[in-house]
Protein backbone atom coordinates (compact mmCIF):
# COMPACT_ATOMS: atom_id res chain seq x y z
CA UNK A 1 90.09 161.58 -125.11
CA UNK A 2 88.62 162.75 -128.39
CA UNK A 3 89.29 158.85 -129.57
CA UNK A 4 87.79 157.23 -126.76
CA UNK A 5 84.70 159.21 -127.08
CA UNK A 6 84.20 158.02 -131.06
CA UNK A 7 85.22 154.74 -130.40
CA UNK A 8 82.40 154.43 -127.61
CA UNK A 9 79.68 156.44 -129.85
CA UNK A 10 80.58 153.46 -133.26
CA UNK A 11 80.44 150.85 -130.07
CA UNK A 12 76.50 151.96 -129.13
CA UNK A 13 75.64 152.34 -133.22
CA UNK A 14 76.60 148.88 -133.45
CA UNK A 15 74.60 147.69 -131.01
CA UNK A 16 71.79 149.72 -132.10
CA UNK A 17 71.25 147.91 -135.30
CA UNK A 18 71.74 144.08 -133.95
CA UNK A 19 69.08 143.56 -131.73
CA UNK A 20 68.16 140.62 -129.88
CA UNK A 21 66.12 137.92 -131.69
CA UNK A 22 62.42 137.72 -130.65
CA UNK A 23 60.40 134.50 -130.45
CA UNK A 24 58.28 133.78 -133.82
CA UNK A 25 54.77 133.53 -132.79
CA UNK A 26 52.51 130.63 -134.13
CA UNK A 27 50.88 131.29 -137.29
CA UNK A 28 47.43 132.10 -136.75
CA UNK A 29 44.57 129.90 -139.12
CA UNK A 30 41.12 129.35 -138.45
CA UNK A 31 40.44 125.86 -137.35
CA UNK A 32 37.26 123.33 -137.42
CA UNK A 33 36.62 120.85 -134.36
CA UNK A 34 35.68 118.14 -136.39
CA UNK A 35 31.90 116.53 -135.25
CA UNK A 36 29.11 114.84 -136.39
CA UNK A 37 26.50 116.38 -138.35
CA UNK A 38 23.37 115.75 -141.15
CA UNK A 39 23.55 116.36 -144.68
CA UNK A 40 21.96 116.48 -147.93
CA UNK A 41 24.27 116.42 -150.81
CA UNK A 42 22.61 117.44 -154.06
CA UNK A 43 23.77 116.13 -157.94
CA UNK A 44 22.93 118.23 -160.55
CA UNK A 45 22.57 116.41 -164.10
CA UNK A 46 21.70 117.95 -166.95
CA UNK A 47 17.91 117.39 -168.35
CA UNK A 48 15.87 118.15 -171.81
CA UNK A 49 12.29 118.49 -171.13
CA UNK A 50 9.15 117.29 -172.95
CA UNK A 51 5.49 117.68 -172.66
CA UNK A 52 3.65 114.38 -171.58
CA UNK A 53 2.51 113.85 -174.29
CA UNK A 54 4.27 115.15 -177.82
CA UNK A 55 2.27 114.35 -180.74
CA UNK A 56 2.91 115.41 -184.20
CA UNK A 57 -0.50 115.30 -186.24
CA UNK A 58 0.29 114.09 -189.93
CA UNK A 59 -2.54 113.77 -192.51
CA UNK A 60 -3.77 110.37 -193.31
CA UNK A 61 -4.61 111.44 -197.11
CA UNK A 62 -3.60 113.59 -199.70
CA UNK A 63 -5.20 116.54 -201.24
CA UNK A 64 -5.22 120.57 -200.74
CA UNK A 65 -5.35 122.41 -197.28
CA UNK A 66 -8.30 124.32 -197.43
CA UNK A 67 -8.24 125.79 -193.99
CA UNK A 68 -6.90 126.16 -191.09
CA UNK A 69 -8.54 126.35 -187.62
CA UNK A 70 -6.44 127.23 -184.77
CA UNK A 71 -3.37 129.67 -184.76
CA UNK A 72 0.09 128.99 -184.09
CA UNK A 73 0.61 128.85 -180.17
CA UNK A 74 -3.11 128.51 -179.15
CA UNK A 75 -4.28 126.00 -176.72
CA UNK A 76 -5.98 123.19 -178.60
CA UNK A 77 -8.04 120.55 -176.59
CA UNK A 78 -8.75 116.91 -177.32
CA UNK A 79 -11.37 116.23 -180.43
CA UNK A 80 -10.51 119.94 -181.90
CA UNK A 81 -10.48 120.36 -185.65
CA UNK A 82 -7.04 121.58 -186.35
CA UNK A 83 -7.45 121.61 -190.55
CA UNK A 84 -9.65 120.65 -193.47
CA UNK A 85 -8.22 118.58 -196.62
CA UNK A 86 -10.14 119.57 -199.76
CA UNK A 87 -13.31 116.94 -199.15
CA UNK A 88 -14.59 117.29 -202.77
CA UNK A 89 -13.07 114.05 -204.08
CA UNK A 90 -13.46 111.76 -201.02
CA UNK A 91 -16.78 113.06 -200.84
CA UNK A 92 -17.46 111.79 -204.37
CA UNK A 93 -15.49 108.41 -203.76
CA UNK A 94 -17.95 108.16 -200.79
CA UNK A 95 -21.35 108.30 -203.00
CA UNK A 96 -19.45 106.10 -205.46
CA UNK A 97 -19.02 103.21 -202.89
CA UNK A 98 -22.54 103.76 -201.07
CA UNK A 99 -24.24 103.32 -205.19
CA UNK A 100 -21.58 100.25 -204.88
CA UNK A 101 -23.03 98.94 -202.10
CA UNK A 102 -26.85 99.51 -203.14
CA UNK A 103 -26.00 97.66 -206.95
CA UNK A 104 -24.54 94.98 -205.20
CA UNK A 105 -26.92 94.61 -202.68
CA UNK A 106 -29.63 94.43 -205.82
CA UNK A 107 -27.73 91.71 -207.46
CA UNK A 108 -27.52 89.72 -204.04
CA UNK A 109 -31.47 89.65 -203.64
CA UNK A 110 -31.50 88.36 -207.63
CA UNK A 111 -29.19 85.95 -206.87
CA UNK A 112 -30.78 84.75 -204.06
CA UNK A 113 -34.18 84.70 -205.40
CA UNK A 114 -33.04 82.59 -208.20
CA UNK A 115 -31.00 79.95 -206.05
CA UNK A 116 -34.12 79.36 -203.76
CA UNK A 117 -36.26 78.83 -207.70
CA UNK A 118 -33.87 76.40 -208.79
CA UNK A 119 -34.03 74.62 -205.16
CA UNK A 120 -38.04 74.12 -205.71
CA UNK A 121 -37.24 73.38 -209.27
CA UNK A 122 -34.65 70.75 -208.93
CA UNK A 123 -37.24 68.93 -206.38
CA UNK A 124 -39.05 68.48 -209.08
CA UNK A 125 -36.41 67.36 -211.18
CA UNK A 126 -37.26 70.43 -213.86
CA UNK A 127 -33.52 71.61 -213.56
CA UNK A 128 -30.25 69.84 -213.44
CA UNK A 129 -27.70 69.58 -210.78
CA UNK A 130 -25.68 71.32 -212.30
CA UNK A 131 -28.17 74.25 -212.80
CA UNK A 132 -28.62 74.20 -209.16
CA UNK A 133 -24.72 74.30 -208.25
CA UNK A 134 -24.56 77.58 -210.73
CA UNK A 135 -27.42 79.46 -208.97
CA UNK A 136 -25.56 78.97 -205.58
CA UNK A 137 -22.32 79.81 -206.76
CA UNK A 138 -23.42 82.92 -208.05
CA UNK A 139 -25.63 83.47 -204.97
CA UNK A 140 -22.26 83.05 -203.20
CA UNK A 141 -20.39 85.65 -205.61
CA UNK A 142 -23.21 88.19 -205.03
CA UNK A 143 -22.59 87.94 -201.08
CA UNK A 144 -19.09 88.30 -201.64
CA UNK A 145 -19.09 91.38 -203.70
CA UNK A 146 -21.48 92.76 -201.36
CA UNK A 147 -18.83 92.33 -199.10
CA UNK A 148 -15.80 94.29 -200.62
CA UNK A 149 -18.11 96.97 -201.78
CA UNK A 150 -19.31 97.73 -198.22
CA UNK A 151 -15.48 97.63 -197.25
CA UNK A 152 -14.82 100.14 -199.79
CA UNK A 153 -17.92 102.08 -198.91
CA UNK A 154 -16.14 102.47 -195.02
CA UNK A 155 -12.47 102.98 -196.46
CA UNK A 156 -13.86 106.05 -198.40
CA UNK A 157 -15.70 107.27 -195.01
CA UNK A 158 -12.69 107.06 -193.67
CA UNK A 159 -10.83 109.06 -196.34
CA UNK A 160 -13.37 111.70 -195.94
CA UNK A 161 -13.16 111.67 -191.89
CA UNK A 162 -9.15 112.36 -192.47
CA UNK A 163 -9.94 115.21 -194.43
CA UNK A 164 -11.02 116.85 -190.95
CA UNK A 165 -7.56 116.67 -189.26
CA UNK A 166 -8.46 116.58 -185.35
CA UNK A 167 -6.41 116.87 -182.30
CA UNK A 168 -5.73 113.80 -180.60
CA UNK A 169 -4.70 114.95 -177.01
CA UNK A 170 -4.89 118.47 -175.10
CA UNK A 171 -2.10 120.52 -175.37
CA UNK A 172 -0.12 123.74 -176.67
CA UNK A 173 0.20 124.01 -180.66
CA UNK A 174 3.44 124.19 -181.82
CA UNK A 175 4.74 126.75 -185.31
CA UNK A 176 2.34 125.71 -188.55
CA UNK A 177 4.26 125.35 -191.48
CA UNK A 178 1.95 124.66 -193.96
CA UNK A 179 -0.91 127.64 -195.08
CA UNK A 180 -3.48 126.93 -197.08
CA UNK A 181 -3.61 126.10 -200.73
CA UNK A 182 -0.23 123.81 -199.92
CA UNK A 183 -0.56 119.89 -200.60
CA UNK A 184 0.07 117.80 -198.10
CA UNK A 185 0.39 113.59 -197.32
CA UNK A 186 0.74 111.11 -195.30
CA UNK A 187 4.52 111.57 -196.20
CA UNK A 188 5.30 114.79 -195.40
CA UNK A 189 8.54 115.74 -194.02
CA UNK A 190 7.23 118.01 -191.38
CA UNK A 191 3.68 117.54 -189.36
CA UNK A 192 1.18 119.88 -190.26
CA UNK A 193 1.49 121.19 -186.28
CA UNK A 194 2.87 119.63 -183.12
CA UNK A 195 0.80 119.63 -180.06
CA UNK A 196 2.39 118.86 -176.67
CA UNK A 197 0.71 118.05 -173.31
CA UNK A 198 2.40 120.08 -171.44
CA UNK A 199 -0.12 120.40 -168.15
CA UNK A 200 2.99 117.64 -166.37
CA UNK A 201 6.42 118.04 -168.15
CA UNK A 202 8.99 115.00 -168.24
CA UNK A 203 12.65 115.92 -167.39
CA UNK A 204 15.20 113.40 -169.26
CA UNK A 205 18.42 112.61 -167.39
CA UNK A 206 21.20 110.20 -167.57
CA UNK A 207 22.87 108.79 -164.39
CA UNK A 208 26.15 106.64 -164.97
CA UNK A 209 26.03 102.84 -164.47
CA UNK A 210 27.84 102.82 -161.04
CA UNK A 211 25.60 105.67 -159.76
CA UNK A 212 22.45 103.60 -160.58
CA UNK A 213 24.16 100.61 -158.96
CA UNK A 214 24.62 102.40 -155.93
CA UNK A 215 20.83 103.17 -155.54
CA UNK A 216 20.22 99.88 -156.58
CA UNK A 217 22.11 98.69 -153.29
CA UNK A 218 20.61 101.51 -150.94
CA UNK A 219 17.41 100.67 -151.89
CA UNK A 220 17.35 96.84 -152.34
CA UNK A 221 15.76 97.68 -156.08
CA UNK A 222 15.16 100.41 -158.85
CA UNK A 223 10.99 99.88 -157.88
CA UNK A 224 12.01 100.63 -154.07
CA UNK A 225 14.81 103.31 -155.28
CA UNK A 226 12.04 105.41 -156.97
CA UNK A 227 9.47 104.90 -154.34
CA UNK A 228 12.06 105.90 -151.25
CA UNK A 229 13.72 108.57 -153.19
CA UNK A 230 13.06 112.36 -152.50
CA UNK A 231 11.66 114.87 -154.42
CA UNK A 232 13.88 116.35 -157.21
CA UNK A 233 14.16 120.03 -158.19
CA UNK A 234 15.10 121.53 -161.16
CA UNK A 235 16.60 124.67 -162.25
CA UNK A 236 15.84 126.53 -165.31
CA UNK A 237 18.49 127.28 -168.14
CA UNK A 238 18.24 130.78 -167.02
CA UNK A 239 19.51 129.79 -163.98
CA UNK A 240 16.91 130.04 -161.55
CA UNK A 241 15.02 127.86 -159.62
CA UNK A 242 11.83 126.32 -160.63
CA UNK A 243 8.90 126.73 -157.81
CA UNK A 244 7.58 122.99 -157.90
CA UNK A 245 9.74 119.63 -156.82
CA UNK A 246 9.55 116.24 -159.29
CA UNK A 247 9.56 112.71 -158.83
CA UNK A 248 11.40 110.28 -160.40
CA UNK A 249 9.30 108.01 -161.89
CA UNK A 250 10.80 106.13 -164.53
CA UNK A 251 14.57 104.57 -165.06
CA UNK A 252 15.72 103.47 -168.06
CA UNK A 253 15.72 99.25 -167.65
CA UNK A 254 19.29 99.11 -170.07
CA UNK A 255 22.54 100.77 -170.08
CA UNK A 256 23.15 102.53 -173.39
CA UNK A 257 26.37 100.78 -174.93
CA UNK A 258 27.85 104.16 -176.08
CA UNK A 259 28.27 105.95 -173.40
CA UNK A 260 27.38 103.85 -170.43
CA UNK A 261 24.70 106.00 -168.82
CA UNK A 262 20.94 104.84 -167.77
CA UNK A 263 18.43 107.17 -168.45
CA UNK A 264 15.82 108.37 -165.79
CA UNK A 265 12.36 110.52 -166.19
CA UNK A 266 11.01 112.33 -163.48
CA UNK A 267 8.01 114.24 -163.40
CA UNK A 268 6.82 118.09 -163.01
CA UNK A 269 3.88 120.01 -162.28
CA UNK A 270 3.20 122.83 -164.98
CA UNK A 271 0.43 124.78 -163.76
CA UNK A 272 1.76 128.06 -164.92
CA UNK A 273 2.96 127.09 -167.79
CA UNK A 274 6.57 128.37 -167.51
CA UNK A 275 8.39 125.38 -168.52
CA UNK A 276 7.80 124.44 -172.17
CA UNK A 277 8.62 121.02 -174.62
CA UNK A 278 12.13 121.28 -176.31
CA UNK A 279 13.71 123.25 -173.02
CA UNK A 280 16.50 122.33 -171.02
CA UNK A 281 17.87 122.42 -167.25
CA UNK A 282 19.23 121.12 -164.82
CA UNK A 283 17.97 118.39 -161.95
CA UNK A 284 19.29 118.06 -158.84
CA UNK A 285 18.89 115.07 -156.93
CA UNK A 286 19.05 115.15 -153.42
CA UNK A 287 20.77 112.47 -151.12
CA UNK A 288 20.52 112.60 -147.33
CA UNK A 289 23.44 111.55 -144.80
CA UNK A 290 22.80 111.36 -141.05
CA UNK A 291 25.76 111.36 -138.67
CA UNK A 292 28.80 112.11 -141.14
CA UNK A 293 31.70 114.42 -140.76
CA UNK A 294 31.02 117.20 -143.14
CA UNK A 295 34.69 119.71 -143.62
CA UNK A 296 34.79 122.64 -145.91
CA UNK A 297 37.01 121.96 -149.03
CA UNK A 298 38.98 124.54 -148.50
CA UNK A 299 40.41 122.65 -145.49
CA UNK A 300 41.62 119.76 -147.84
CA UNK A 301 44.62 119.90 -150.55
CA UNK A 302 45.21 116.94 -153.36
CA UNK A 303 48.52 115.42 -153.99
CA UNK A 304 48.96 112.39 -156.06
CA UNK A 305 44.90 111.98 -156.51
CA UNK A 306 44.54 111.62 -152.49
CA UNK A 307 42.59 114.47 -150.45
CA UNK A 308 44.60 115.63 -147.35
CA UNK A 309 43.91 117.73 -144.29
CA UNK A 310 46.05 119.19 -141.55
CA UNK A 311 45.20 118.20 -138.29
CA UNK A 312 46.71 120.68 -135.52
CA UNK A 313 48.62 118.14 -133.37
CA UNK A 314 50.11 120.24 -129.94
CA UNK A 315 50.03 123.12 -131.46
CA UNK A 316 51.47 121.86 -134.66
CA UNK A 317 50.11 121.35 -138.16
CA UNK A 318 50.22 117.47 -139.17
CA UNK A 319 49.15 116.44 -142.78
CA UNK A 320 46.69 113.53 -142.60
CA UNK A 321 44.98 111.42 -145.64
CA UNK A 322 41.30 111.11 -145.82
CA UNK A 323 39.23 109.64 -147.90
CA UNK A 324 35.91 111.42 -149.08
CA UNK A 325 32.45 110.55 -150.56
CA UNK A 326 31.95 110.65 -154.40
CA UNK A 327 29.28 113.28 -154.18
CA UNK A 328 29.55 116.55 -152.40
CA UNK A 329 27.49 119.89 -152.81
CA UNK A 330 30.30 122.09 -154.13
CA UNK A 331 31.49 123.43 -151.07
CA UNK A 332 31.76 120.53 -148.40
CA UNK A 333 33.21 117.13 -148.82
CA UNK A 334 32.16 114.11 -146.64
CA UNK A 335 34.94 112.47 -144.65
CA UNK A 336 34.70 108.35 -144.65
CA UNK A 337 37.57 107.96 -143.16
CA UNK A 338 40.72 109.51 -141.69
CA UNK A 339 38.86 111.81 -139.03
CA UNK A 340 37.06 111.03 -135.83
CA UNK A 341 34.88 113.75 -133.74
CA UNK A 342 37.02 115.92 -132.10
CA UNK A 343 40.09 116.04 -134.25
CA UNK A 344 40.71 119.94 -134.78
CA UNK A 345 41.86 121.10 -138.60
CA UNK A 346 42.62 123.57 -140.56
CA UNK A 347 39.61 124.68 -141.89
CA UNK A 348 40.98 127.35 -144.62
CA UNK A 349 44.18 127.80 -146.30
CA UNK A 350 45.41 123.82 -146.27
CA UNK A 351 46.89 124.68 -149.76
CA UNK A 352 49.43 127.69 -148.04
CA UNK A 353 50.23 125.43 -144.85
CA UNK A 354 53.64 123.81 -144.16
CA UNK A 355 54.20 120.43 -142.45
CA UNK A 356 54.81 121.49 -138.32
CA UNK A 357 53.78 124.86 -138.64
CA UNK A 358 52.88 126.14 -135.50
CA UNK A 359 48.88 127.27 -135.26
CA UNK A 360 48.01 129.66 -132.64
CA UNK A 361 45.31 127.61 -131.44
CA UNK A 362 44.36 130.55 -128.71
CA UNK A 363 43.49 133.64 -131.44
CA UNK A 364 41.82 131.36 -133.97
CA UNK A 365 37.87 131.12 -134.32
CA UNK A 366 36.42 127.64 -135.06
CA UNK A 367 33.80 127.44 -137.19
């Protein structure tokens, strides 16, 4: 009896730890009904700013700076005298060529006085011919002389105008680095002081060729691309977003042989003053797409360079090419083809999913 009684007790321990298999429920994912939807996809390319206008003021003749009129940073407007080049010798050049011009002009009126006497003269047959001929030629030399001495007289204004080194344009003033007492030229390695415009600012860019051939196509031409294209924005190198929107208003009309890329200028509003010639950033251009089928990229996975979702098919996942757009805004990619409205995917995960794994279609939350 005492047998029985163990054998039934190992009988129900045994039982106890093989129960009966339970039915796997379906794995539970969220899921996207795919649909139509708008877009705006912005590129971001990397830009190098300038002023409008850069200039770098160089003297146009040698000597001594003898002062210096504006500080380093100031604002400088159009017509401003910037520096003054020791004026003592172009000054002394200049009333050189003006007593020039007055001996010369002396020597023209004696010439000329004696050519019209040996006119009258030669009427009367009192001179020669050849007398004659010599008065005008030197009448002729004495107008020509005149001539080059006035020239110089307005070549050493000029020197002593260049001694007063003026801004040509409005703008900001860059570092000086020349003081006074240095000697300066027209040669100089570095401009006495760089001014840049900087009330619009020009954002350089580079697109590739195929990108610009694209817009070329959308548009019908590069005049009609930057006409219909939207406004641009730019972010800062600090990372933040600057307040006003560009336009694209120039492209590059050749493709650099290098490197293949076109380069493109679009245009900014400085009013405060923030951005500054030399910076860099980043500009994003927008393009807009009506009626696509947008997914989240986490609801794709790549194998062999092709973009797959998984579509839940009764219950079961189903791996299914697609092919995307070229652009997308980091976070979305834009089916072309391989989806239709009302497909249903995976929209997280795809990368952890297993061909005919079954998705519990009742628990999930689309997007």
């Amino acid at each position: 009896m005492k047998g029985i009684f163990i054998l039934l007790s190992a009988l129900m321990l045994l039982s106890s730890c093989n129960p009966k298999p339970q039915q796997e429920a379906g794995a539970k994912y969220k899921i996207l009904r795919v649909e139509f939807s708008d877009r705006t996809l912005k590129t971001g390319y990397t830009a190098s700013l300038r002023g409008r206008q850069h200039v770098e003021i160089r003297p146009q003749v040698s000597g001594i700076i003898t002062e210096i009129l504006l500080n380093e940073g100031d604002p400088v407007k159009k017509g401003q005298v910037l520096f003054i080049i020791d004026q003592v010798p172009y000054k002394a050049a200049l009333e050189t060529a003006i007593a020039n011009v007055k001996s010369a002009e002396s020597r023209l009126a004696t010439a000329k006085l004696t050519a019209e006497s040996k006119e009258e003269l030669f009427k009367e047959n009192v001179v020669s011919e050849f007398d004659l001929q010599t008065a005008r030629n030197s009448l002729a030399e004495a107008q020509a002389n005149l001539a080059q001495v006035r020239a110089q007289e307005t070549n050493a204004r000029n020197d002593l105008s260049y001694t007063t080194v003026k801004s040509p344009v409005n703008g900001v003033a860059s570092m000086i680095p020349y003081r006074v007492g240095a000697l300066v030229n027209s040669s100089i390695t570095e401009p006495l002081v760089t001014v840049s415009d900087d009330e619009k600012v020009y954002a350089y860019f580079s697109m590739n060729e195929n990108q610009i051939l694209d817009l070329i196509q959308q548009y019908g031409s590069l005049q009609k691309a930057m006409d219909g294209m939207p406004d641009v924005e730019l972010t800062l190198s600090n990372g933040k977003a600057y307040s006003h929107s560009g336009k694209i208003n120039a492209v590059s009309g050749t493709i650099d042989e290098n490197t293949g890329a076109v380069s493109l200028r679009a245009e900014f509003d400085n009013p405060d003053k923030l951005l500054r010639n030399g910076g860099s950033g980043t500009v994003f251009v927008p393009s807009h797409q009506d009626s696509v089928i947008a997914i989240p990229q986490a609801a794709t996975y790549e194998l062999q360079n092709r973009v797959f979702v998984y579509k839940v098919v009764d219950g079961k996942a189903k791996s299914a090419p697609v092919e995307v757009f070229r652009l997308n805004n980091g976070t979305e990619y834009i089916v072309e083809s391989g989806l239709v409205p009302g497909d249903v995917i995976i929209a997280e995960g795809a990368g952890l999913v297993r061909e005919g794994t079954e998705i519990d279609t009742h628990t999930t939350t689309n997007e």
